[in-house]
N, C-alpha and C. Protein backbone atom coordinates (compact mmCIF):
# COMPACT_ATOMS: atom_id res chain seq x y z
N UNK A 1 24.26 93.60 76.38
CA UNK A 1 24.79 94.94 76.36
C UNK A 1 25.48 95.22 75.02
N UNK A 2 25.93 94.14 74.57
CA UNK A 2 26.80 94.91 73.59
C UNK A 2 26.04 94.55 72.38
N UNK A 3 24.73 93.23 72.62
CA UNK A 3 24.25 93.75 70.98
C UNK A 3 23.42 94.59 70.35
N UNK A 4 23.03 95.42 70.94
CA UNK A 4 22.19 96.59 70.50
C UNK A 4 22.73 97.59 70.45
N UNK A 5 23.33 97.60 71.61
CA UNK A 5 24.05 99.52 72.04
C UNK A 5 23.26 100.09 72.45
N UNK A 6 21.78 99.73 73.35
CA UNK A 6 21.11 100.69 74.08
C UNK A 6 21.47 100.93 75.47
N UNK A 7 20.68 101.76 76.09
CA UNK A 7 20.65 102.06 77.30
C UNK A 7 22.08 101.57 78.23
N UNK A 8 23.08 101.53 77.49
CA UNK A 8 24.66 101.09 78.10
C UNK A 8 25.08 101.53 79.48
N UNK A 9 24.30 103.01 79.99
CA UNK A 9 24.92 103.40 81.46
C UNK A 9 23.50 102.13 82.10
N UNK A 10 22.67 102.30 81.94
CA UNK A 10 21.87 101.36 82.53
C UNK A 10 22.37 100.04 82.94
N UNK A 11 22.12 99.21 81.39
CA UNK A 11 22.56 97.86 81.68
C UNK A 11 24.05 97.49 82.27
N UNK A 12 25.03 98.89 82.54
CA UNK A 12 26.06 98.64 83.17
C UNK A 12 25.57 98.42 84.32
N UNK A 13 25.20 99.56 85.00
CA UNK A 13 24.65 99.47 86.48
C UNK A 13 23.93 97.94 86.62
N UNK A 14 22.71 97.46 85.78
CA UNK A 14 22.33 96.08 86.58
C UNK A 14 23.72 95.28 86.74
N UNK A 15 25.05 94.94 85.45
CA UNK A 15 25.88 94.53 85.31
C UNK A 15 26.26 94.47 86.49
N UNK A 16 26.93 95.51 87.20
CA UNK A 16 27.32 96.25 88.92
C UNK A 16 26.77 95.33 89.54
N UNK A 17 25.59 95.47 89.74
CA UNK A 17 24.31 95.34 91.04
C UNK A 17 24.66 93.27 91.13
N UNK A 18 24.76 92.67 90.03
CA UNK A 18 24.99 91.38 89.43
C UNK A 18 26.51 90.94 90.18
N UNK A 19 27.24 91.64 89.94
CA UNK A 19 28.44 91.53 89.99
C UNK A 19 28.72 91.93 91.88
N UNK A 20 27.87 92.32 92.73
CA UNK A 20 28.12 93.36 93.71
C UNK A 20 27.31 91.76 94.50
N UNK A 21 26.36 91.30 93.86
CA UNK A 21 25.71 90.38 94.24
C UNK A 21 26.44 89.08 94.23
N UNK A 22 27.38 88.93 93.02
CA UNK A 22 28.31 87.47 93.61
C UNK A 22 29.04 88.02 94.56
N UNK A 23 29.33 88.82 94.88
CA UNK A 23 30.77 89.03 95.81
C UNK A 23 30.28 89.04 97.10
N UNK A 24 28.43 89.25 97.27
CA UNK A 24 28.30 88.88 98.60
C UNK A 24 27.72 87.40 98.55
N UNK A 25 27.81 86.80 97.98
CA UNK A 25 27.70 85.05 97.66
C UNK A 25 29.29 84.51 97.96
N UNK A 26 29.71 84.85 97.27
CA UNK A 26 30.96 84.76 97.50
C UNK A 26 31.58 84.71 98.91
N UNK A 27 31.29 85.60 99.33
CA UNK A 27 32.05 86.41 101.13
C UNK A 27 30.69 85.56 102.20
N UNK A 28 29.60 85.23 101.51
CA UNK A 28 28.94 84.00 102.22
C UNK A 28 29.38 82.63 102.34
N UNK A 29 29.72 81.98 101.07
CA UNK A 29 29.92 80.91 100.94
C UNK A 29 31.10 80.66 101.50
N UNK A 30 32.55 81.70 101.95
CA UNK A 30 33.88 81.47 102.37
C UNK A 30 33.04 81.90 103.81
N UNK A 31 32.50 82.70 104.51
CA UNK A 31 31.98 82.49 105.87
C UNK A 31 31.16 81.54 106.50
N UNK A 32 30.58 80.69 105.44
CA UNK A 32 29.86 79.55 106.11
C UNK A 32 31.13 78.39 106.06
N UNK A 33 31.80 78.31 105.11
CA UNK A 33 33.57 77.35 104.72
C UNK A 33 33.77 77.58 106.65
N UNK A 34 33.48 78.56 106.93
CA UNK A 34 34.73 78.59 108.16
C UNK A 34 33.87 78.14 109.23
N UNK A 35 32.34 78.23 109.28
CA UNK A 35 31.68 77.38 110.33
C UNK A 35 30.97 76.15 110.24
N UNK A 36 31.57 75.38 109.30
CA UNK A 36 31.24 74.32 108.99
C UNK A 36 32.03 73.31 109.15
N UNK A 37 31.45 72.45 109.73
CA UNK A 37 32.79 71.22 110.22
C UNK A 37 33.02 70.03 108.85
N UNK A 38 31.64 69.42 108.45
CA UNK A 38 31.94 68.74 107.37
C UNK A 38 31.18 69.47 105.99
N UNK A 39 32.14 69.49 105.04
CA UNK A 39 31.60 70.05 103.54
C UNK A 39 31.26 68.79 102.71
N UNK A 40 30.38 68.70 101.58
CA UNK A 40 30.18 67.93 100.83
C UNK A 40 31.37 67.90 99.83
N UNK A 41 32.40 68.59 98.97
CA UNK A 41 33.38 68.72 98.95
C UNK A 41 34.29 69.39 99.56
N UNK A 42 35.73 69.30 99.29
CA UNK A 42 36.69 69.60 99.97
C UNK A 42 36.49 71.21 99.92
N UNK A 43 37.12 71.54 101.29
CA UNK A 43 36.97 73.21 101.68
C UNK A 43 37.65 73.74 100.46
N UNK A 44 38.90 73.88 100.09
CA UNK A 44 39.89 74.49 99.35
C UNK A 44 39.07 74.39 97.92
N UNK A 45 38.37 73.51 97.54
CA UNK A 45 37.79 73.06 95.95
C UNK A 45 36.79 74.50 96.07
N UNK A 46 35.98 74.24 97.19
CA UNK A 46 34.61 75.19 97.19
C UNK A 46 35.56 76.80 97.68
N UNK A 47 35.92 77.09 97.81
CA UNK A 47 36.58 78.51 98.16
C UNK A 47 37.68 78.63 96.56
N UNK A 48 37.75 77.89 95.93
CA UNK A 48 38.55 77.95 94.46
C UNK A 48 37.39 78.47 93.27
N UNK A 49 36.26 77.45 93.89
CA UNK A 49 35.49 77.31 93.15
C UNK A 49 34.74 78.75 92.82
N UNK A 50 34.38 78.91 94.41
CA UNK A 50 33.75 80.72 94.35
C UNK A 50 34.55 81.60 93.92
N UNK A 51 35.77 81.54 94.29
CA UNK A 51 36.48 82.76 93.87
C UNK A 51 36.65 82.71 92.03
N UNK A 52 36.82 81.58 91.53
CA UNK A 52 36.90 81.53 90.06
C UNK A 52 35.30 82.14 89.51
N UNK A 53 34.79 82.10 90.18
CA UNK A 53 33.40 82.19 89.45
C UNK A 53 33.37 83.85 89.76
N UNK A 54 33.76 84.20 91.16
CA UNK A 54 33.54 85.22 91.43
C UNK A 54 35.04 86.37 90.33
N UNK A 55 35.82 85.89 89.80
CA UNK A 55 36.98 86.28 88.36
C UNK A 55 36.13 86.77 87.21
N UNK A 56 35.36 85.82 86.77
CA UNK A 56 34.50 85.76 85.96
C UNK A 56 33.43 86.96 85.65
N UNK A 57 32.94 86.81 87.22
CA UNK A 57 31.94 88.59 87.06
C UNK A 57 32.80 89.52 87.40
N UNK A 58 33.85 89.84 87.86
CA UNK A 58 34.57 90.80 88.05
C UNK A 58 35.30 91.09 85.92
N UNK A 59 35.42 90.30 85.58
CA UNK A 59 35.31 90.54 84.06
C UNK A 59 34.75 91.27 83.54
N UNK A 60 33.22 90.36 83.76
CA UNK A 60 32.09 91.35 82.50
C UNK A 60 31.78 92.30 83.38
N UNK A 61 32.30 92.72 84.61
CA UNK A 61 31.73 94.03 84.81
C UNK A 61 32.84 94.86 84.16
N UNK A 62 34.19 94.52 84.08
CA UNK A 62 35.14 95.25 83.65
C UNK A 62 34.76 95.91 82.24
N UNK A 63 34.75 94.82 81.27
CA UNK A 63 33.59 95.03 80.16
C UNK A 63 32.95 96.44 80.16
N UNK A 64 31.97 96.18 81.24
CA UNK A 64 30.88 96.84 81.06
C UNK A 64 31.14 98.47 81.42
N UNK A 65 32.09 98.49 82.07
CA UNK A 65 32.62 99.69 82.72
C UNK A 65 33.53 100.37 81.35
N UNK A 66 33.96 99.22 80.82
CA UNK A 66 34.79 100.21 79.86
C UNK A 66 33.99 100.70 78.34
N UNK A 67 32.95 99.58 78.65
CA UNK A 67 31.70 100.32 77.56
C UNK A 67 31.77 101.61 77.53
N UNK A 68 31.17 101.93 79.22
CA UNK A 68 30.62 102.84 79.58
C UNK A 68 31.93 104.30 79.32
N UNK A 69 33.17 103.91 80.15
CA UNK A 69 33.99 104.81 80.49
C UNK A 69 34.42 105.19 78.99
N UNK A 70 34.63 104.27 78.01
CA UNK A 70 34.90 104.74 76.84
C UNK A 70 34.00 105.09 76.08
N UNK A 71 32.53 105.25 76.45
CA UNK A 71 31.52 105.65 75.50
C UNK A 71 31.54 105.03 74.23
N UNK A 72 31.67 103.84 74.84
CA UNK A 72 31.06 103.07 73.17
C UNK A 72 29.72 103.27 72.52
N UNK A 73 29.48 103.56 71.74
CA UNK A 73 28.40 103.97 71.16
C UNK A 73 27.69 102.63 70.41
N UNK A 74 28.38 101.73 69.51
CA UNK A 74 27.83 100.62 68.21
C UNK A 74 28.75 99.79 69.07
N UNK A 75 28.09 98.61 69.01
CA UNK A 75 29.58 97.50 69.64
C UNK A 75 29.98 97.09 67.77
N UNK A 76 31.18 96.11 67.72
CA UNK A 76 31.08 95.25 66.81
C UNK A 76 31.26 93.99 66.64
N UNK A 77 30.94 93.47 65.27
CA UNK A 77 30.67 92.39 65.51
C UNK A 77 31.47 90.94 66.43
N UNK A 78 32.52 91.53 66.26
CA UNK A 78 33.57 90.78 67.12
C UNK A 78 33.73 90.70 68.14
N UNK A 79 33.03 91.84 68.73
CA UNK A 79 32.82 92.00 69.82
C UNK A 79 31.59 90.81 70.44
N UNK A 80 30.04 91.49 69.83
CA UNK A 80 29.26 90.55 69.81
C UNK A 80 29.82 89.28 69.60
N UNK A 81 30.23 88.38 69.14
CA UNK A 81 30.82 87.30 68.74
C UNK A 81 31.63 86.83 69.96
N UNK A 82 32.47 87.56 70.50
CA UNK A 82 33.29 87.17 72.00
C UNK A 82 32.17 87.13 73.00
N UNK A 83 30.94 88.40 73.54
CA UNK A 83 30.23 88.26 74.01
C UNK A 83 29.60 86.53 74.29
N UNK A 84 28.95 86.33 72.88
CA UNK A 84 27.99 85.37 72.87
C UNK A 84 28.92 83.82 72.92
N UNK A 85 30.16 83.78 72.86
CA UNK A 85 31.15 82.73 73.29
C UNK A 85 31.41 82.72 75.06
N UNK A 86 31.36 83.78 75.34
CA UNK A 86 31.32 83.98 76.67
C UNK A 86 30.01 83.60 77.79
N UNK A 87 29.22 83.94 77.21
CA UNK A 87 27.77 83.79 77.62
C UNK A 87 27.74 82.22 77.42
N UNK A 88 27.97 81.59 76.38
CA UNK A 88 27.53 80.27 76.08
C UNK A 88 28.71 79.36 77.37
N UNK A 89 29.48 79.83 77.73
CA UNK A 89 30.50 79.42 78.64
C UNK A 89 29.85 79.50 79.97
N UNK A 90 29.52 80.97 80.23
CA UNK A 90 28.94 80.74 81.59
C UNK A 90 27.69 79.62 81.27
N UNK A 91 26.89 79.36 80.45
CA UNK A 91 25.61 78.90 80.40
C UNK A 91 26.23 76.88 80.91
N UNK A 92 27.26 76.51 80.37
CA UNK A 92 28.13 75.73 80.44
C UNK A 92 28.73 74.92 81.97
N UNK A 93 29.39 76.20 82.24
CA UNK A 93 29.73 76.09 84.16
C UNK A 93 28.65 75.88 84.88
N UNK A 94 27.57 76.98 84.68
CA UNK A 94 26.11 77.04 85.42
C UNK A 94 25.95 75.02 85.35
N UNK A 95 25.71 74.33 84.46
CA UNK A 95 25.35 73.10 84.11
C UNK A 95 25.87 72.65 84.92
N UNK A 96 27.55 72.95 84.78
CA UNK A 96 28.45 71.81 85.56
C UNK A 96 28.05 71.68 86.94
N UNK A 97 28.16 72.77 86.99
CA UNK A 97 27.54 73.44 88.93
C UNK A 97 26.60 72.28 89.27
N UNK A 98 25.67 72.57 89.04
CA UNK A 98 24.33 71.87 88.69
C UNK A 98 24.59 70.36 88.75
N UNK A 99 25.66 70.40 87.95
CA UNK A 99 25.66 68.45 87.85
C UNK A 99 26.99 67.53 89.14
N UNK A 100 27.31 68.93 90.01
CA UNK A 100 27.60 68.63 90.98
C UNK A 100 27.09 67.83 92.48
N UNK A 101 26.11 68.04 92.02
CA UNK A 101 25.05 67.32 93.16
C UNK A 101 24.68 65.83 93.20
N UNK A 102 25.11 65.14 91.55
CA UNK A 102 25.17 63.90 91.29
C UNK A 102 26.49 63.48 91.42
N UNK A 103 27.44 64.75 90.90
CA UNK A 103 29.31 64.31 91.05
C UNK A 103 29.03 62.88 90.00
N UNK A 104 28.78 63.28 88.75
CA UNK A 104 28.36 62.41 87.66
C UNK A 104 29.73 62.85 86.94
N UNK A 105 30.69 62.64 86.68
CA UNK A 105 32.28 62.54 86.00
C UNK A 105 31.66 62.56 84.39
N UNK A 106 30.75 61.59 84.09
CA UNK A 106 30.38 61.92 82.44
C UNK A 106 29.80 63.15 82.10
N UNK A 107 28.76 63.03 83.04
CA UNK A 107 28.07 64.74 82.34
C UNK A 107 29.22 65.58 82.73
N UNK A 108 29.47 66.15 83.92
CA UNK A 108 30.66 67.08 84.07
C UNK A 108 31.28 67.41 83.12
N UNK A 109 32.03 66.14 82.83
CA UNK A 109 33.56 66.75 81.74
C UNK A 109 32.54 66.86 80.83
N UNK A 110 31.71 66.47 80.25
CA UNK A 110 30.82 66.75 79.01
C UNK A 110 30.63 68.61 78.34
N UNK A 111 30.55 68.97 79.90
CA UNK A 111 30.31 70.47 80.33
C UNK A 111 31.61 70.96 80.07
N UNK A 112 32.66 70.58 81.02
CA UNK A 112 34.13 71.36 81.04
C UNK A 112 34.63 70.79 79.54
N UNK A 113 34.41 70.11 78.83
CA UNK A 113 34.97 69.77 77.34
C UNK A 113 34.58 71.26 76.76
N UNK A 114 33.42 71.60 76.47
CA UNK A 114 32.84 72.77 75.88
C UNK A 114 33.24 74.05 76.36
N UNK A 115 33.41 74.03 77.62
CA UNK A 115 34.12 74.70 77.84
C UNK A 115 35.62 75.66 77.57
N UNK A 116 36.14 74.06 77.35
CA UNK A 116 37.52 74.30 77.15
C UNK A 116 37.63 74.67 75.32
N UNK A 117 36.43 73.26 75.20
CA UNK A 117 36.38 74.40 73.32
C UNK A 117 35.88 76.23 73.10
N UNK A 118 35.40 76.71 73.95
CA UNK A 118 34.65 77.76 74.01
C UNK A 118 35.91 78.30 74.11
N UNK A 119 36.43 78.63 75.08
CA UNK A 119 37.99 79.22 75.06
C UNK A 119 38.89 79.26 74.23
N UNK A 120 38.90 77.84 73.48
CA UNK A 120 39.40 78.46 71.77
C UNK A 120 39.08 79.12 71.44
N UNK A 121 37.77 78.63 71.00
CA UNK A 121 37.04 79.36 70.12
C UNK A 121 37.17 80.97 70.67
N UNK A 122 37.20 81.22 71.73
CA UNK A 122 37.51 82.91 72.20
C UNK A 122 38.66 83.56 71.65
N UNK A 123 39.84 82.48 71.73
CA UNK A 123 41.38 82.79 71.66
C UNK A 123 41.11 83.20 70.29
N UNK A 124 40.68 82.16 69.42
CA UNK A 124 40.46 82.65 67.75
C UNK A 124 39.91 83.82 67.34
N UNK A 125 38.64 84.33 68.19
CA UNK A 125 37.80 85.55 68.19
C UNK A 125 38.88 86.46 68.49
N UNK A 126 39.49 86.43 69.46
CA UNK A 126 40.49 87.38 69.99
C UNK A 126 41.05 87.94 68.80
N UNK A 127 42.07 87.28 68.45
CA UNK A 127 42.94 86.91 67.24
C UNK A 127 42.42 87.96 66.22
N UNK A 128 40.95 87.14 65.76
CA UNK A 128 40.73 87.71 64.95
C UNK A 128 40.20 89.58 65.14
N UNK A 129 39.64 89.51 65.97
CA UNK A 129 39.03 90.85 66.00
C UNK A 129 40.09 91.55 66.60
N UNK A 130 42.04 91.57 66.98
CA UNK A 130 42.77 92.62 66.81
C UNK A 130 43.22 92.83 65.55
N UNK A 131 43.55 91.45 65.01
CA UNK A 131 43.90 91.76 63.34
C UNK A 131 43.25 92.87 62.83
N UNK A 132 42.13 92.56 62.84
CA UNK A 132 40.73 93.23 62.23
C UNK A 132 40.87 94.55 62.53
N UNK A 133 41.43 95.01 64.20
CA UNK A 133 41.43 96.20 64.39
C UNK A 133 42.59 97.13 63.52
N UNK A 134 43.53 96.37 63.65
CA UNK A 134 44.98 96.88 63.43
C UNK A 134 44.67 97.52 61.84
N UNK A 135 43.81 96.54 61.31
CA UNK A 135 43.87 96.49 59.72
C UNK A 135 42.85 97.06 59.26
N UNK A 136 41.70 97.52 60.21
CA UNK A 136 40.63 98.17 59.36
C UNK A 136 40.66 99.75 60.05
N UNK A 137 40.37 99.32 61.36
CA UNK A 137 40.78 101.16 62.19
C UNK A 137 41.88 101.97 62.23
N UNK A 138 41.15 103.24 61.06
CA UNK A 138 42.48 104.10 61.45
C UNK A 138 42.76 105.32 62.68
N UNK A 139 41.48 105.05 63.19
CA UNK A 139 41.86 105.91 64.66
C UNK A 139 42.43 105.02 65.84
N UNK A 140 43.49 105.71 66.26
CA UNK A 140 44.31 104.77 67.23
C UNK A 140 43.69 104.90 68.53
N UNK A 141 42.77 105.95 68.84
CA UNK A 141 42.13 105.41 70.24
C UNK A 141 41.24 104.74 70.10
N UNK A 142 40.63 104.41 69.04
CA UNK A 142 39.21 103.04 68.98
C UNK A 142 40.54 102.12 69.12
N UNK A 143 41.42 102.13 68.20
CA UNK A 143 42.07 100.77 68.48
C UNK A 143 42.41 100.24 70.07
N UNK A 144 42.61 101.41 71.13
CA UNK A 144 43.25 101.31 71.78
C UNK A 144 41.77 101.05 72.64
N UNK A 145 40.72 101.55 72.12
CA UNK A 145 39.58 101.09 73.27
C UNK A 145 38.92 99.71 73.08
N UNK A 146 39.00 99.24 71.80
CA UNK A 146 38.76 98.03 71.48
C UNK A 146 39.87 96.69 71.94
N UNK A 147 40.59 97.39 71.70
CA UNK A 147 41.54 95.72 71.97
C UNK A 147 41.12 95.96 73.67
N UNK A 148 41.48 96.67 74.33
CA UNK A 148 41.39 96.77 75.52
C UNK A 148 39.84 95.59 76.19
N UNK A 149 38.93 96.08 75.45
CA UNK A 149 37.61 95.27 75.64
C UNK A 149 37.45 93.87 74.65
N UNK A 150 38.26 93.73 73.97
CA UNK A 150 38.34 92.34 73.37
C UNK A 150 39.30 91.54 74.02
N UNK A 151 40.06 92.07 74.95
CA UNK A 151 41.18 91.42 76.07
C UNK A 151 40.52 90.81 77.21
N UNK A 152 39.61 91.89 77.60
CA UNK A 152 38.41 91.35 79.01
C UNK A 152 37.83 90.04 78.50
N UNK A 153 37.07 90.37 77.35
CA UNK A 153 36.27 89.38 77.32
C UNK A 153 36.56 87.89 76.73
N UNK A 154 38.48 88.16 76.08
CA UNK A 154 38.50 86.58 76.02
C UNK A 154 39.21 86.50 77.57
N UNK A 155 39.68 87.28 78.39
CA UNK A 155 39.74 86.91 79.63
C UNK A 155 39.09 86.40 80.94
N UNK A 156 38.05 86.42 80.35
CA UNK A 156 36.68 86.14 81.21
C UNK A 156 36.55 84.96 81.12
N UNK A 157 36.57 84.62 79.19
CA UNK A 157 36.33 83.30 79.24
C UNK A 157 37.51 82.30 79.28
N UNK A 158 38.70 82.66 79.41
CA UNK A 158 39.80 82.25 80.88
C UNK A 158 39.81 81.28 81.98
N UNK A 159 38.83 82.58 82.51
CA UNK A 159 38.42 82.27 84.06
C UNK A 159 37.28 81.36 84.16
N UNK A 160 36.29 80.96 82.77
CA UNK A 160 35.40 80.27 82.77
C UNK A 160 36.33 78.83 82.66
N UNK A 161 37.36 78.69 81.97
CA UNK A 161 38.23 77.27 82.22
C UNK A 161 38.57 76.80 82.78
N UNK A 162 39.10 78.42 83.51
CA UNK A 162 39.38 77.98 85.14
C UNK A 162 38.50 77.27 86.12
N UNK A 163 37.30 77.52 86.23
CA UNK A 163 35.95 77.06 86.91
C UNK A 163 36.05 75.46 85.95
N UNK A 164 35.94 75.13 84.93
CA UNK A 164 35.82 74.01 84.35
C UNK A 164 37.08 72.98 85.04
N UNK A 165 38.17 74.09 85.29
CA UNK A 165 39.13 72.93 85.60
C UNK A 165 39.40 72.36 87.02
N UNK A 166 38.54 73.35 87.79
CA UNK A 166 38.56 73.14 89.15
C UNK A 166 37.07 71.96 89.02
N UNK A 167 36.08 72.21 88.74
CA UNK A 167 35.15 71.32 88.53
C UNK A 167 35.14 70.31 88.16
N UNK A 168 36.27 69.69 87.11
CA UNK A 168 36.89 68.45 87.06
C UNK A 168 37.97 67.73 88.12
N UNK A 169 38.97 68.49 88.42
CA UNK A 169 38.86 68.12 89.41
C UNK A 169 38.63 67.97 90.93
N UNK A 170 37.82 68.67 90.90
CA UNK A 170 36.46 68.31 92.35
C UNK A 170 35.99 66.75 91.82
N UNK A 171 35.31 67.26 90.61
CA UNK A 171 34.96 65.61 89.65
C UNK A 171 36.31 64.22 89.98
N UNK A 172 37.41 64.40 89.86
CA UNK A 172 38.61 63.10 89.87
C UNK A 172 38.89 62.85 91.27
N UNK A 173 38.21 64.13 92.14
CA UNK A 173 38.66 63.56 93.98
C UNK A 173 37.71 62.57 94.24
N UNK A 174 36.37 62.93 93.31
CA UNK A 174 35.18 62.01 94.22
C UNK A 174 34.73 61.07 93.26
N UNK A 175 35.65 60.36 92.43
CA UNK A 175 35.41 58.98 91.44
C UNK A 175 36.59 58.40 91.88
């Protein structure tokens, strides 16, 4: 969405439809939690687990909404740049997820390490692209629509640490 600048009411809406779709994964996975007698991990890990993940898309839809509501027209590059730190994060968790089924402690943290670097690396993006705003934009409502959407999206990838840190330890209960 944000590296082109096309069709933005669109790709919000799939954004929605994405986002509308974990939350009934979500409200599944805590209704099967409650008729299930034994879990492969602990109940509280997997109901942490969904809801962090389910933080995460409630983010980039936020994002995507304020694309929209503020009529962003060009993203920039800093933007793009938080985007594609973000993306590489979820791509990250997705793995960990994944490498839950072995509950392999090396690959895991391998995953939540990058993770947790990715989130720098966001904090720095952050950083940099309000400086950037303060110091290059002289209209104060871009400033005020930009930081606003450079806040989501290192907040997103936040909540992607959060998922890393619950995934480790899910990882230290079962080694």
């Amino acid at each position: 969405m944000l590296s082109d600048g096309q069709n933005l009411a669109e790709r919000a809406k799939q954004i929605k439809k994405i986002e509308h779709d974990g939350d009934t994964i979500t409200h599944n996975i805590i209704k099967k939690l409650d008729q299930t007698f034994i879990t492969p991990i602990d109940r509280e890990d997997i109901h942490q687990l969904a809801s962090a993940i389910d933080d995460v898309l409630d983010l980039v839809e936020a994002v995507a909404d304020r694309i929209v509501i503020f009529k962003i027209q060009k993203s920039t590059p800093a933007a793009q740049k938080m985007a594609e730190i973000l993306e590489k994060s979820t791509e990250e968790i997705a793995k960990g997820i994944a490498a839950l089924e072995n509950m392999s402690s090396e690959i895991i943290d391998k995953y939540c390490v990058e993770v947790d670097r990715l989130e720098n690396e966001a904090d720095r993006a952050n950083r940099d692209a309000i400086a950037g705003l303060f110091e290059n934009e002289k209209n104060p409502i871009e400033v005020i629509k930009w930081k606003e959407i450079y806040e989501f999206l290192e907040d997103a990838t936040d909540c992607c640490e959060d998922v890393a840190d619950i995934l480790e330890s899910v990882v230290l209960k079962h080694t």
